[in-house]
PDB file of N, CA and C in Angstrom:
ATOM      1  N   UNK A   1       0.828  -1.193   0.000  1.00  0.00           N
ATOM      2  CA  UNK A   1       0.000   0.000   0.000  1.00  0.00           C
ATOM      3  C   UNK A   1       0.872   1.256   0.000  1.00  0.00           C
ATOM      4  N   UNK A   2       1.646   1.448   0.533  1.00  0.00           N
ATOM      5  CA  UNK A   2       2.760   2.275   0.745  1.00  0.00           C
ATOM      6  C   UNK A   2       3.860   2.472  -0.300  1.00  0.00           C
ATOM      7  N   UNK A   3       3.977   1.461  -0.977  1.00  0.00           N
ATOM      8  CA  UNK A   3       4.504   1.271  -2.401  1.00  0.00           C
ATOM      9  C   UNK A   3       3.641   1.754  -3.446  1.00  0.00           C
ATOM     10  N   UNK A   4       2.528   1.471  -3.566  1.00  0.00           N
ATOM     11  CA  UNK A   4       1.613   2.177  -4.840  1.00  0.00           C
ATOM     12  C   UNK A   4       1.555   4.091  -4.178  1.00  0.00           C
ATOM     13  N   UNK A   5       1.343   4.240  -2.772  1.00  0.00           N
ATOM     14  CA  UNK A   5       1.133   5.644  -2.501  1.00  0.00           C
ATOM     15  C   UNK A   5       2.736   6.330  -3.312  1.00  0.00           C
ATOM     16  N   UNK A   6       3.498   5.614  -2.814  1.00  0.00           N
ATOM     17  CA  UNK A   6       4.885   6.414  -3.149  1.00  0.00           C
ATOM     18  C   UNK A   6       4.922   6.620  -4.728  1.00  0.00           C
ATOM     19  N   UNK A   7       4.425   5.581  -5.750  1.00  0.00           N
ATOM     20  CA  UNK A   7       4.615   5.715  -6.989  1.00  0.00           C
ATOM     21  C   UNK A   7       3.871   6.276  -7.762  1.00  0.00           C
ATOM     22  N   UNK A   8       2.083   6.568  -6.693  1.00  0.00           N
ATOM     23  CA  UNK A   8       1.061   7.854  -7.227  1.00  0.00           C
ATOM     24  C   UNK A   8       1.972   8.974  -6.950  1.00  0.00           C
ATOM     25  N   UNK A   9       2.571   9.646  -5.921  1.00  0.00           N
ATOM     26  CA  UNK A   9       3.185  10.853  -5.751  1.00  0.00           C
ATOM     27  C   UNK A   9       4.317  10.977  -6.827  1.00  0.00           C
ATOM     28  N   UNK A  10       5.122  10.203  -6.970  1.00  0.00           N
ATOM     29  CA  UNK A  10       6.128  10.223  -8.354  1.00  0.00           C
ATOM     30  C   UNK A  10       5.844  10.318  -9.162  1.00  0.00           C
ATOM     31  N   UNK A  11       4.400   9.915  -9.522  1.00  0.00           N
ATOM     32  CA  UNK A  11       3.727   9.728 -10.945  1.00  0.00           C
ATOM     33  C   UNK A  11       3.284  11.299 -10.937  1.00  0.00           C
ATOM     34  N   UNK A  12       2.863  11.790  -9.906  1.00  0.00           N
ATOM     35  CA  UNK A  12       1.841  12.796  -9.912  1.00  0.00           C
ATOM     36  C   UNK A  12       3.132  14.586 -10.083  1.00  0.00           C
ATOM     37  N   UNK A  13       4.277  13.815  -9.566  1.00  0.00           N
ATOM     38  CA  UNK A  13       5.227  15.290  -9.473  1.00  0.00           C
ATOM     39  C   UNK A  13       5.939  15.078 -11.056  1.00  0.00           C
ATOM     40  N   UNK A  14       6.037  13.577 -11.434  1.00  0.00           N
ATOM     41  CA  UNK A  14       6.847  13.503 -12.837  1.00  0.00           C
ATOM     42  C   UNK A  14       5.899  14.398 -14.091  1.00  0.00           C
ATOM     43  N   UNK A  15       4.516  14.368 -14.153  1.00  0.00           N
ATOM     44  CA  UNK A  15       3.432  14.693 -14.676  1.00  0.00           C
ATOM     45  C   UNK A  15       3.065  15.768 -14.859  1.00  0.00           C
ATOM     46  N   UNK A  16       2.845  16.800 -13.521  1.00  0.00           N
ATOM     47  CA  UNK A  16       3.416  18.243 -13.004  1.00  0.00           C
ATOM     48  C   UNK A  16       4.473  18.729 -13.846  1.00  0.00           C
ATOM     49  N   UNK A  17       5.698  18.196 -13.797  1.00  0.00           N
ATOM     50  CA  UNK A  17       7.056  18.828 -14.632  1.00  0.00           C
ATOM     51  C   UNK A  17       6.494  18.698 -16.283  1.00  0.00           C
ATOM     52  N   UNK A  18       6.229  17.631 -16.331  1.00  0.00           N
ATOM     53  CA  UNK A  18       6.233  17.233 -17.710  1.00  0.00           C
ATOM     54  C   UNK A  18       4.747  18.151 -18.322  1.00  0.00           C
ATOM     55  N   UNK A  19       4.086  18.449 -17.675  1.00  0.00           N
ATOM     56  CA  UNK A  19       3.060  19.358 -18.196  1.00  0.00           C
ATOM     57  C   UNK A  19       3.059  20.796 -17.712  1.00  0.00           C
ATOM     58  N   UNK A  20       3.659  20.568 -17.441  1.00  0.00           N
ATOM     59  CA  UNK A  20       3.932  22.775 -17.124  1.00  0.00           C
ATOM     60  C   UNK A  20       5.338  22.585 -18.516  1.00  0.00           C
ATOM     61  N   UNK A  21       5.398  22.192 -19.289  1.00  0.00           N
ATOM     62  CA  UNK A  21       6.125  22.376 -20.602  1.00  0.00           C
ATOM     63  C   UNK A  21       5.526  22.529 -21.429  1.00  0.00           C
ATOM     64  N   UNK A  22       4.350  22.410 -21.234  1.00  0.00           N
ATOM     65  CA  UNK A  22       2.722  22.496 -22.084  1.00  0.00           C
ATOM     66  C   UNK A  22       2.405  23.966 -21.932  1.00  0.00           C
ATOM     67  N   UNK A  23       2.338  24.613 -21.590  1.00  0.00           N
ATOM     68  CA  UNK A  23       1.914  25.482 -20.977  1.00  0.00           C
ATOM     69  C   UNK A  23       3.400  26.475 -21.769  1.00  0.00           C
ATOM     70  N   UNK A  24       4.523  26.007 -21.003  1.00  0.00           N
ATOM     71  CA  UNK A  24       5.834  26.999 -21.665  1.00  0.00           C
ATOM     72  C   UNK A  24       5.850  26.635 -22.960  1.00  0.00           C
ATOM     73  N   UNK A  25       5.559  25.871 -23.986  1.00  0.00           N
ATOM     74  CA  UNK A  25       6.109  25.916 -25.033  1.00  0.00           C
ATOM     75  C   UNK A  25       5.360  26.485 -25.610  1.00  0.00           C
ATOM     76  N   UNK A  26       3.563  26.384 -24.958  1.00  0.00           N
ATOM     77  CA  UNK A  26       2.561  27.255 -25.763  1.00  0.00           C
ATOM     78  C   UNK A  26       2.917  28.551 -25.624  1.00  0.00           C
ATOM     79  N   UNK A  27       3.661  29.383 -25.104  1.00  0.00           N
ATOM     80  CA  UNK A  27       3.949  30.759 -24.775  1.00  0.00           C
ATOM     81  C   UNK A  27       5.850  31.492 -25.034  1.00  0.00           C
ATOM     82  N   UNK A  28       6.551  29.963 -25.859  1.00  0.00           N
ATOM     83  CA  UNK A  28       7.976  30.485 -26.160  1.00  0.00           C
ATOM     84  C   UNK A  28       7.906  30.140 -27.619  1.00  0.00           C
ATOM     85  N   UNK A  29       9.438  30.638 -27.932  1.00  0.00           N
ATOM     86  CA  UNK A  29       9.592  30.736 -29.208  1.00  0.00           C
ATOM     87  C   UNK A  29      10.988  29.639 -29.513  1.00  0.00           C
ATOM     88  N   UNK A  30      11.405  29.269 -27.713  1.00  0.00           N
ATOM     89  CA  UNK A  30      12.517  28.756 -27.431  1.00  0.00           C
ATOM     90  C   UNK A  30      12.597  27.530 -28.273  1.00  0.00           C
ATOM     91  N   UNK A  31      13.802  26.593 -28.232  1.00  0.00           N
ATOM     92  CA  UNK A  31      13.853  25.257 -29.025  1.00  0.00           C
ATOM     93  C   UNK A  31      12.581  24.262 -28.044  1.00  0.00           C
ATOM     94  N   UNK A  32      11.888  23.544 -28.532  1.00  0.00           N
ATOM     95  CA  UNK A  32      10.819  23.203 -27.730  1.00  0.00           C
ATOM     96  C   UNK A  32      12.129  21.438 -27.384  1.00  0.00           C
ATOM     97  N   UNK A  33      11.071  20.995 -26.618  1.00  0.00           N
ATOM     98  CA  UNK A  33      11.641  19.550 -25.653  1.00  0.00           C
ATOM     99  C   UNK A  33      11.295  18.627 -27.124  1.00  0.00           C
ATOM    100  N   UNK A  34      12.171  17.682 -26.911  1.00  0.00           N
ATOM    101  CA  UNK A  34      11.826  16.356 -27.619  1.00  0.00           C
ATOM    102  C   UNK A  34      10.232  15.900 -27.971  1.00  0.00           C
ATOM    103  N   UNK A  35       9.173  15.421 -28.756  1.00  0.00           N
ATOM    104  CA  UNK A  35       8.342  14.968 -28.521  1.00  0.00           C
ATOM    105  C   UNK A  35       8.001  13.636 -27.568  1.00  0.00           C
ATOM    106  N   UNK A  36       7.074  13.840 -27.146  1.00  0.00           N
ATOM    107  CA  UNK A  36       6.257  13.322 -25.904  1.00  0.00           C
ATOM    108  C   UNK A  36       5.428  11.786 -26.106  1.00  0.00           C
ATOM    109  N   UNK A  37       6.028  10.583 -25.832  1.00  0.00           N
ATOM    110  CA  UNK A  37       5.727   9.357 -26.815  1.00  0.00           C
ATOM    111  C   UNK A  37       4.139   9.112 -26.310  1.00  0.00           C
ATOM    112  N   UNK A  38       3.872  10.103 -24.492  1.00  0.00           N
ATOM    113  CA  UNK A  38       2.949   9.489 -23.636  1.00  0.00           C
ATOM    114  C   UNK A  38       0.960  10.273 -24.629  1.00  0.00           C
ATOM    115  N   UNK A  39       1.501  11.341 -25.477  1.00  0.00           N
ATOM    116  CA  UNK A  39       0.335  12.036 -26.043  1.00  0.00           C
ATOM    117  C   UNK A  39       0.278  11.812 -27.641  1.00  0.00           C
ATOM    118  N   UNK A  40       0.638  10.486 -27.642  1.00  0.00           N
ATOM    119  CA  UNK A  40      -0.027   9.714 -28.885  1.00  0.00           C
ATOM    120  C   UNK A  40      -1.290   9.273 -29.220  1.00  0.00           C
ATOM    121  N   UNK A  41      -1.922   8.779 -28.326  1.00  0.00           N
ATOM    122  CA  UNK A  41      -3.574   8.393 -28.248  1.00  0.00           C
ATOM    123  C   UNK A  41      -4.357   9.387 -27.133  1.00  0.00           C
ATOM    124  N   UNK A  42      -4.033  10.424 -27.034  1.00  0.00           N
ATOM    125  CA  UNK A  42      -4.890  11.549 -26.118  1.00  0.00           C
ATOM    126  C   UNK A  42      -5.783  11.840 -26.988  1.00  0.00           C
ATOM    127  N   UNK A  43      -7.253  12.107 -25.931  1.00  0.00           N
ATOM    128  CA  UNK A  43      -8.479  12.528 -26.936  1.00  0.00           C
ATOM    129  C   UNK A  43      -8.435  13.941 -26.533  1.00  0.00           C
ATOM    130  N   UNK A  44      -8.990  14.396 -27.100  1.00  0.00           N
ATOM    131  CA  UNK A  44      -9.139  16.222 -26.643  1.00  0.00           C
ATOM    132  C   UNK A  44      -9.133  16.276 -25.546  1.00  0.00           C
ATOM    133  N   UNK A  45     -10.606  15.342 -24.782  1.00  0.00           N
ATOM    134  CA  UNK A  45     -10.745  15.806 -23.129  1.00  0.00           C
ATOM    135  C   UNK A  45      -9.143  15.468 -22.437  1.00  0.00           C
ATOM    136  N   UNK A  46      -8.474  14.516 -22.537  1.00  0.00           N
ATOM    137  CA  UNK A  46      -7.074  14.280 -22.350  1.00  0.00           C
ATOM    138  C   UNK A  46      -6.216  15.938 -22.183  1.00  0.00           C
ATOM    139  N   UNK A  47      -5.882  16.161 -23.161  1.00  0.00           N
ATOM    140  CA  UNK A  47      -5.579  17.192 -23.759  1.00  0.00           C
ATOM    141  C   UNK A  47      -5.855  17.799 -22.357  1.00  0.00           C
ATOM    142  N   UNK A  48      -7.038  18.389 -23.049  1.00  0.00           N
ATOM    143  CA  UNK A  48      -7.472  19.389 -21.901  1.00  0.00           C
ATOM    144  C   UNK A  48      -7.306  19.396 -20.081  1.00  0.00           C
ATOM    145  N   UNK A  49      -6.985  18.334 -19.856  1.00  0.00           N
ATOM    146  CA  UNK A  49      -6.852  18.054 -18.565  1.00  0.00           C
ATOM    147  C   UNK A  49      -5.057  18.031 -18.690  1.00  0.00           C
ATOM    148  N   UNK A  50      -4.486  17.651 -19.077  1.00  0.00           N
ATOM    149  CA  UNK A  50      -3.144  18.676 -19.216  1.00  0.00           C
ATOM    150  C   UNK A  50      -2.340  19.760 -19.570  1.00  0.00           C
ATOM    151  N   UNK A  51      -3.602  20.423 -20.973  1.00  0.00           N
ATOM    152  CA  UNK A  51      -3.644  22.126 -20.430  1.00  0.00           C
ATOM    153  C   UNK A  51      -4.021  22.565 -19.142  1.00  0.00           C
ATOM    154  N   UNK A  52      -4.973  21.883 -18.297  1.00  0.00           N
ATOM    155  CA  UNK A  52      -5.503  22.404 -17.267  1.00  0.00           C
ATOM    156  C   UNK A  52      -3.932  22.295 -15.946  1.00  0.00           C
ATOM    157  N   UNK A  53      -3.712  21.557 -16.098  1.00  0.00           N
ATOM    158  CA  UNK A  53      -2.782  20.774 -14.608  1.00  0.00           C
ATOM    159  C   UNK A  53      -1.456  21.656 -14.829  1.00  0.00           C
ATOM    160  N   UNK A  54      -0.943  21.932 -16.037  1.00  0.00           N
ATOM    161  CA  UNK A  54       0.074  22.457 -16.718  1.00  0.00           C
ATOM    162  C   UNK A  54      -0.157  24.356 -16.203  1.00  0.00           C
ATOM    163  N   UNK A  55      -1.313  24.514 -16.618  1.00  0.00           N
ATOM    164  CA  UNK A  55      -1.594  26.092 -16.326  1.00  0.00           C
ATOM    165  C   UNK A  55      -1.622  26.335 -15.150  1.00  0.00           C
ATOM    166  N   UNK A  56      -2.210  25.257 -14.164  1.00  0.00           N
ATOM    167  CA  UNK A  56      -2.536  25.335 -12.606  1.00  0.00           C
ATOM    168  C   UNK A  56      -0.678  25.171 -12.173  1.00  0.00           C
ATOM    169  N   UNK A  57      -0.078  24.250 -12.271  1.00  0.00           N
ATOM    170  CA  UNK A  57       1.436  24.681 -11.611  1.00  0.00           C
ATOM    171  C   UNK A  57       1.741  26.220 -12.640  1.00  0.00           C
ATOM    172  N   UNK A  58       2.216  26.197 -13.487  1.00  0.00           N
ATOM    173  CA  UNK A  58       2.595  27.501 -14.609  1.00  0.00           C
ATOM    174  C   UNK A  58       1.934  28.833 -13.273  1.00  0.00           C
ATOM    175  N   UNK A  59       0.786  28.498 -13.868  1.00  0.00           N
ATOM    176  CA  UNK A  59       0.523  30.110 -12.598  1.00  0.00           C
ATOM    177  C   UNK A  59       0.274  30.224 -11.923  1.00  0.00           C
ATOM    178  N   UNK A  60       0.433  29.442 -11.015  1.00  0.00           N
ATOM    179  CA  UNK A  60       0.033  29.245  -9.603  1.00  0.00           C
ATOM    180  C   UNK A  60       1.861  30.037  -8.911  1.00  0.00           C
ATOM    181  N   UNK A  61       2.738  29.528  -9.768  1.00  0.00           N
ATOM    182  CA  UNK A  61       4.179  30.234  -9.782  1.00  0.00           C
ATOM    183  C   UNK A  61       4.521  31.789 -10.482  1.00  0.00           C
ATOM    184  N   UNK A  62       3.573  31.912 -11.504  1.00  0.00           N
ATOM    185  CA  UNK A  62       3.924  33.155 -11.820  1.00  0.00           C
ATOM    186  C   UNK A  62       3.459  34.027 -11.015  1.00  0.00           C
ATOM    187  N   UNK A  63       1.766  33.794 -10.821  1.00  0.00           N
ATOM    188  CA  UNK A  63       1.041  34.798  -9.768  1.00  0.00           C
ATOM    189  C   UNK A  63       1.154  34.670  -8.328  1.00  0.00           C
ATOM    190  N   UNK A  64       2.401  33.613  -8.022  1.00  0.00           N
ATOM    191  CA  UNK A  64       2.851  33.525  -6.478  1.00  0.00           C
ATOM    192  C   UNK A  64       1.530  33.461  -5.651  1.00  0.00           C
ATOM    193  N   UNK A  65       0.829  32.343  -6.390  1.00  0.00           N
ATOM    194  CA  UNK A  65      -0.400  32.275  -5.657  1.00  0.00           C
ATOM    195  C   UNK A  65      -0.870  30.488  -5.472  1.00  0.00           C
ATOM    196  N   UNK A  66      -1.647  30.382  -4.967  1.00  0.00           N
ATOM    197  CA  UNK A  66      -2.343  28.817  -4.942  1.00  0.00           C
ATOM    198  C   UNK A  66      -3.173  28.311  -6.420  1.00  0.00           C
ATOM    199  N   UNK A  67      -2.949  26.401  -6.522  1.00  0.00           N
ATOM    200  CA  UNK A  67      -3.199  26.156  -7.526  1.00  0.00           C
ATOM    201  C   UNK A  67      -5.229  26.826  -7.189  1.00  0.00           C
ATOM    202  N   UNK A  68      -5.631  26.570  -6.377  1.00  0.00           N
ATOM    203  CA  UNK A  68      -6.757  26.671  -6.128  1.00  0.00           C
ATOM    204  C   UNK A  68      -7.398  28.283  -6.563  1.00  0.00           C
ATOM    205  N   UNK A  69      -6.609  29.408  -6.372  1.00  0.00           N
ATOM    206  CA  UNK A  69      -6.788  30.654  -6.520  1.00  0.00           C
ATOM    207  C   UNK A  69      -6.716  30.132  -8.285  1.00  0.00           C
ATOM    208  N   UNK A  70      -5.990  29.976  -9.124  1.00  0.00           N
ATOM    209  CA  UNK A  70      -6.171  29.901 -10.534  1.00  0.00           C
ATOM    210  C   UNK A  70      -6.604  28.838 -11.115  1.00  0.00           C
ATOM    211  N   UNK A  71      -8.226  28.219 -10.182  1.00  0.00           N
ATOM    212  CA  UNK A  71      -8.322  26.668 -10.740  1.00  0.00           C
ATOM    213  C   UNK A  71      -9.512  27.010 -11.678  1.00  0.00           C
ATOM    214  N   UNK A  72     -10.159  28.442 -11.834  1.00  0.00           N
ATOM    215  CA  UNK A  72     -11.342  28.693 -12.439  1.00  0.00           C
ATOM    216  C   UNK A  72     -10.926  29.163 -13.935  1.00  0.00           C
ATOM    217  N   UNK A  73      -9.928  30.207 -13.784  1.00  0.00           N
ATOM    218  CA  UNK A  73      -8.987  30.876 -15.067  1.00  0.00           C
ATOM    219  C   UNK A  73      -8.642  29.097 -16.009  1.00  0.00           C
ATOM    220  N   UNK A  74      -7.800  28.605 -15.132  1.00  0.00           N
ATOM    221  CA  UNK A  74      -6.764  27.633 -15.802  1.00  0.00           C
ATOM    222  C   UNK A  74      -8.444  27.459 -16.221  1.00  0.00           C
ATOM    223  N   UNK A  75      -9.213  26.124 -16.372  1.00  0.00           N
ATOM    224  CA  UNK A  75     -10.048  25.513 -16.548  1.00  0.00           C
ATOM    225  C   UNK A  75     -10.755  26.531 -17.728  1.00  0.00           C
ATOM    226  N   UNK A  76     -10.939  27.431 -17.850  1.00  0.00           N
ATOM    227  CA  UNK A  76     -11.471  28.479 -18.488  1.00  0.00           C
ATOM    228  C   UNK A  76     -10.345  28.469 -19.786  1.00  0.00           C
ATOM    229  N   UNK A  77      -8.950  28.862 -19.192  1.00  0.00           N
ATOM    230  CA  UNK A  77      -7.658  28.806 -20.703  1.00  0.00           C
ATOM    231  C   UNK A  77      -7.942  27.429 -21.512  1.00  0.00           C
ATOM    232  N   UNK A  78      -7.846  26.196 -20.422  1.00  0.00           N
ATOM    233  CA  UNK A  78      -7.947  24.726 -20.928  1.00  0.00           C
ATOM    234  C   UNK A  78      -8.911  24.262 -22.291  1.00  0.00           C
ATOM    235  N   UNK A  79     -10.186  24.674 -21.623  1.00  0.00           N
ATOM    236  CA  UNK A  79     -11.291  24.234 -22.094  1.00  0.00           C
ATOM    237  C   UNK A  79     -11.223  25.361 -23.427  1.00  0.00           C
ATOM    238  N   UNK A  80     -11.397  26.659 -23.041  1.00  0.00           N
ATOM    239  CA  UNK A  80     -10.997  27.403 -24.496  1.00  0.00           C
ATOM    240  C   UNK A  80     -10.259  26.643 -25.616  1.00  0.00           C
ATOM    241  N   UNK A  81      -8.926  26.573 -25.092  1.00  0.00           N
ATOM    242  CA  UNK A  81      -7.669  26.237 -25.997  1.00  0.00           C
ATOM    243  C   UNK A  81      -8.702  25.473 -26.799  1.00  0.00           C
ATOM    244  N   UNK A  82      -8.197  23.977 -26.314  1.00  0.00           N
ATOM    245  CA  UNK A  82      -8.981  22.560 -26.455  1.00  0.00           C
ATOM    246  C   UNK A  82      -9.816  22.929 -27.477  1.00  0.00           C
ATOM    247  N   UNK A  83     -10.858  23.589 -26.655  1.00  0.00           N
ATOM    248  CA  UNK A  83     -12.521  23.431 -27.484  1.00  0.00           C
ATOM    249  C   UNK A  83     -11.961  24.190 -28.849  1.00  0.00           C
ATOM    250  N   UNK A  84     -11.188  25.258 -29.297  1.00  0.00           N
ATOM    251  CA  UNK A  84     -10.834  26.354 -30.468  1.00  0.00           C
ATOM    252  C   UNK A  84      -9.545  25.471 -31.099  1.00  0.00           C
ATOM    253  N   UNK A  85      -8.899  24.277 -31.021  1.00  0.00           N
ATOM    254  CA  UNK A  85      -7.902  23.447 -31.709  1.00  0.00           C
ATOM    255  C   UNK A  85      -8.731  23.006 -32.871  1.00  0.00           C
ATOM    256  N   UNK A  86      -8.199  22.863 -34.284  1.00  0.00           N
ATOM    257  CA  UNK A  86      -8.648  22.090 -35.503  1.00  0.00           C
ATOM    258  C   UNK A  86      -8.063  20.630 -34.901  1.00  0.00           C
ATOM    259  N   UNK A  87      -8.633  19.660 -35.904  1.00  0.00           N
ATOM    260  CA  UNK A  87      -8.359  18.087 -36.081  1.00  0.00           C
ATOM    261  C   UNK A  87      -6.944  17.766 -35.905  1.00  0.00           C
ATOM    262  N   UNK A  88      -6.346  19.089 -37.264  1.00  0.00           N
ATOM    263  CA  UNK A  88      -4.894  18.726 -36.661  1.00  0.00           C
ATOM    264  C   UNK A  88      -4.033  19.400 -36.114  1.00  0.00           C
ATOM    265  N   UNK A  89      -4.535  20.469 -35.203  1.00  0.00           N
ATOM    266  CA  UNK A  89      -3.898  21.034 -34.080  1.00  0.00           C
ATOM    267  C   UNK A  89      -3.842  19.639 -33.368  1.00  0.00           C
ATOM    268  N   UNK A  90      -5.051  19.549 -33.200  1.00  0.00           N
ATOM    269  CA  UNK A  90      -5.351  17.925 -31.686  1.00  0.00           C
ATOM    270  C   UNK A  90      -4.260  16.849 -32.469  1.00  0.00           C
ATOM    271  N   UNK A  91      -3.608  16.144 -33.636  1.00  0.00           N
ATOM    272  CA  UNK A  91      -2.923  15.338 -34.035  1.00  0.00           C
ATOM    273  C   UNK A  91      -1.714  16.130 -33.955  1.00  0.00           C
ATOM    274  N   UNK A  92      -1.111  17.612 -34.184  1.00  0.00           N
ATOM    275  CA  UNK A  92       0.091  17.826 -33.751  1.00  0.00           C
ATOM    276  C   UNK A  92       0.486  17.951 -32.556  1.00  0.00           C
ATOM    277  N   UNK A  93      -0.751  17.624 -31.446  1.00  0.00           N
ATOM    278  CA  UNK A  93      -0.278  17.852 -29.833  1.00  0.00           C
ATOM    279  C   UNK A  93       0.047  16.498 -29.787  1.00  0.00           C
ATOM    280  N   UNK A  94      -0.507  15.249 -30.556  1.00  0.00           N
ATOM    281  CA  UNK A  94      -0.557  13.896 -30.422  1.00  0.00           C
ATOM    282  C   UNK A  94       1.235  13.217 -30.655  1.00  0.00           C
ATOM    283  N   UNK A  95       1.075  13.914 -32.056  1.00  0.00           N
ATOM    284  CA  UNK A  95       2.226  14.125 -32.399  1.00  0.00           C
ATOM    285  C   UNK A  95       3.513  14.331 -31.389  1.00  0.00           C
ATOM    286  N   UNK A  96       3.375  15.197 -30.681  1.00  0.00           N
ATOM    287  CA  UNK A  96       4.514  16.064 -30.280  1.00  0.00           C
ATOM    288  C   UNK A  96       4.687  16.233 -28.655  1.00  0.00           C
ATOM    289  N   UNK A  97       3.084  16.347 -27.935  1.00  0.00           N
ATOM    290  CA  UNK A  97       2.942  16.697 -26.586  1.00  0.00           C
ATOM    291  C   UNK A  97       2.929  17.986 -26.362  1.00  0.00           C
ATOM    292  N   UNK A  98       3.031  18.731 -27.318  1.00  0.00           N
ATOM    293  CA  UNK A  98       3.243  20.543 -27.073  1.00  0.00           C
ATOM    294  C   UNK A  98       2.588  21.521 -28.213  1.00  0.00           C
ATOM    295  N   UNK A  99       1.913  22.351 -27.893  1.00  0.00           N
ATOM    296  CA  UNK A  99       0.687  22.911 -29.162  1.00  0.00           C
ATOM    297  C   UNK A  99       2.317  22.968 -30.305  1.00  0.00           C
ATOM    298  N   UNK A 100       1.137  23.716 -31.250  1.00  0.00           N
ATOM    299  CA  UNK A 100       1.719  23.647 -32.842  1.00  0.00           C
ATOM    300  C   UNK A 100       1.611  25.501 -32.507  1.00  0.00           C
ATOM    301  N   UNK A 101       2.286  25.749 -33.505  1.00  0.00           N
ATOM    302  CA  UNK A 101       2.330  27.433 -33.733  1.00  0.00           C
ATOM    303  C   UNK A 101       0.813  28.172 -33.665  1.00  0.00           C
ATOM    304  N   UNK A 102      -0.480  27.580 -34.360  1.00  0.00           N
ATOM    305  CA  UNK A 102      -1.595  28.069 -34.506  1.00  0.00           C
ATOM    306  C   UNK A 102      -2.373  27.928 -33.218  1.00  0.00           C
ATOM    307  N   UNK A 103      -1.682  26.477 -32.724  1.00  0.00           N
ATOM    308  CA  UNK A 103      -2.815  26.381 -31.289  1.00  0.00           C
ATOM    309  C   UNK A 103      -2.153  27.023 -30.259  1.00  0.00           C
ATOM    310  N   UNK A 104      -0.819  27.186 -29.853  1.00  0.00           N
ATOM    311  CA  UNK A 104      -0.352  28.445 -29.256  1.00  0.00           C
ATOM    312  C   UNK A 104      -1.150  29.842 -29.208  1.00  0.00           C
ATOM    313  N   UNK A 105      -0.953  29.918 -30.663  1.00  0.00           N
ATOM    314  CA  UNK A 105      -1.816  31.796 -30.582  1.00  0.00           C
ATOM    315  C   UNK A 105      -2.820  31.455 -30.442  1.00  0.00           C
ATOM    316  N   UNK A 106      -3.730  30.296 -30.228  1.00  0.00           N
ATOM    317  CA  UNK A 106      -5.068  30.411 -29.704  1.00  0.00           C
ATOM    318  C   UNK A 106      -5.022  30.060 -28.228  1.00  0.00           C
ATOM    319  N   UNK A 107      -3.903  29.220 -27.828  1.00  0.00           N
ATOM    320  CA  UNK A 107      -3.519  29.454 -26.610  1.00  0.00           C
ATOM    321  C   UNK A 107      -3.359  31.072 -25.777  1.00  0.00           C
ATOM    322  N   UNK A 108      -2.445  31.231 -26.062  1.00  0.00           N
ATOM    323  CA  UNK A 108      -2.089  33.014 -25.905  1.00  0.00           C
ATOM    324  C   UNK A 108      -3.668  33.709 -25.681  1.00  0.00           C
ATOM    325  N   UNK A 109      -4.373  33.502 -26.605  1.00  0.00           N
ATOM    326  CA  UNK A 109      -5.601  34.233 -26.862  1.00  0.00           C
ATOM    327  C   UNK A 109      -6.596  34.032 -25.186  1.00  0.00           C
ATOM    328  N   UNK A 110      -6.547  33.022 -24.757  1.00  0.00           N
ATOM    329  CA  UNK A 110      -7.289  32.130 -24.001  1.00  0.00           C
ATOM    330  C   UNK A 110      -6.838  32.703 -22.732  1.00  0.00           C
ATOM    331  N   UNK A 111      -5.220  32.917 -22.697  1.00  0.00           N
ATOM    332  CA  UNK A 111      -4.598  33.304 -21.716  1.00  0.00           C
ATOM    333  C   UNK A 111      -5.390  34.728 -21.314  1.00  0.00           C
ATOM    334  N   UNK A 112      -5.325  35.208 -22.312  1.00  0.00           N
ATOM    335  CA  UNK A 112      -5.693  36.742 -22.331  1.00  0.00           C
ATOM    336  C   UNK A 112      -7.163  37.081 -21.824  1.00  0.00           C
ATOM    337  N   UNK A 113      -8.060  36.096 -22.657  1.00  0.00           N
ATOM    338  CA  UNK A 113      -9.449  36.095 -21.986  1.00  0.00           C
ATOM    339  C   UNK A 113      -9.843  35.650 -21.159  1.00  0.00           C
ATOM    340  N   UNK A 114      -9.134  34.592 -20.257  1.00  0.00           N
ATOM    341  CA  UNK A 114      -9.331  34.299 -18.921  1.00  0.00           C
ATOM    342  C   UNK A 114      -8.677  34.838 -17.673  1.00  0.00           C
ATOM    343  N   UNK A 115      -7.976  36.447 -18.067  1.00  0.00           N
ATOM    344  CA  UNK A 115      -7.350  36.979 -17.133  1.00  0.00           C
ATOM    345  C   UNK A 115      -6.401  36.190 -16.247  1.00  0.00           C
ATOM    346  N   UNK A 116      -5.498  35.233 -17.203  1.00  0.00           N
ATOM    347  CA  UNK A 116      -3.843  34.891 -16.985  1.00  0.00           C
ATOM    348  C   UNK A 116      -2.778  35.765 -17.443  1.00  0.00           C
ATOM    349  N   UNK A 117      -2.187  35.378 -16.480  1.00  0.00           N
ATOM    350  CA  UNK A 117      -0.344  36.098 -17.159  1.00  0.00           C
ATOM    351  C   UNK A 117       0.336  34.857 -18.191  1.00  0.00           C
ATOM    352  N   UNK A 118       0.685  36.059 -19.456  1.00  0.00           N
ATOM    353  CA  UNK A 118       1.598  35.315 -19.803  1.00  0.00           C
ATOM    354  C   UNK A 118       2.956  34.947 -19.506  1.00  0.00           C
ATOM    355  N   UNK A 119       3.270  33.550 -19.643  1.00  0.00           N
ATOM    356  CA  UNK A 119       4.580  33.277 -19.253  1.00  0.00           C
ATOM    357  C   UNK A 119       5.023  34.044 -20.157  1.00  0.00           C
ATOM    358  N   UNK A 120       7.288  34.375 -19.996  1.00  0.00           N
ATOM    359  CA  UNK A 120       7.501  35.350 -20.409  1.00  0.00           C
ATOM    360  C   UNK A 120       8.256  34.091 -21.951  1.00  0.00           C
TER     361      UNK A 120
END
């Protein structure tokens, strides 16, 4: 029992890192990370629940605030993004694990209308 708790918390902080890169790559111009072998068969709602988890650490650090204070915004950026991706925005996140250039600026956009900061 103590063995599965320890490997939910590893699972749950490895997941955290690995999706707050979701979040930075939708908002840099930087060389992005390797593609992501684990967002090959993600369905949108997928997706969206790691825009969501990704935005909740992301600004919960920028706005030096709790994930809970930005759990309405994030969910609001998430579901935007998500719901405003074409077929193959959703196959280049599949692809890759990290938006494409177009779902970014609709990212960005989302940021903006749900009263988030952009990362820099």
């Amino acid at each position: 029992m103590m063995m599965r708790r320890m490997g939910a918390v590893v699972l749950a902080g490895g997941l955290s890192v690995l999706l707050g890169t979701v979040v930075l790559a939708a908002s840099s111009s930087a060389p992005l990370p390797p593609p992501d072998p684990t967002a090959k068969n993600l369905t949108p709602y997928m997706i969206q629940l790691r825009a969501f988890d990704a935005c909740l650490h992301t600004q919960s650090q920028l706005l030096q605030t709790t994930r809970e204070a930005v759990h309405t915004p994030c969910s609001c950026y998430a579901k935007g993004t998500v719901n405003a991706m074409s077929k193959d925005e959703i196959q280049a996140f599949r692809d890759t694990g990290y938006f494409n250039d177009t779902a970014r600026e609709k990212g960005l956009e989302f940021l903006d209308k749900c009263k988030l900061k952009r990362p820099l």
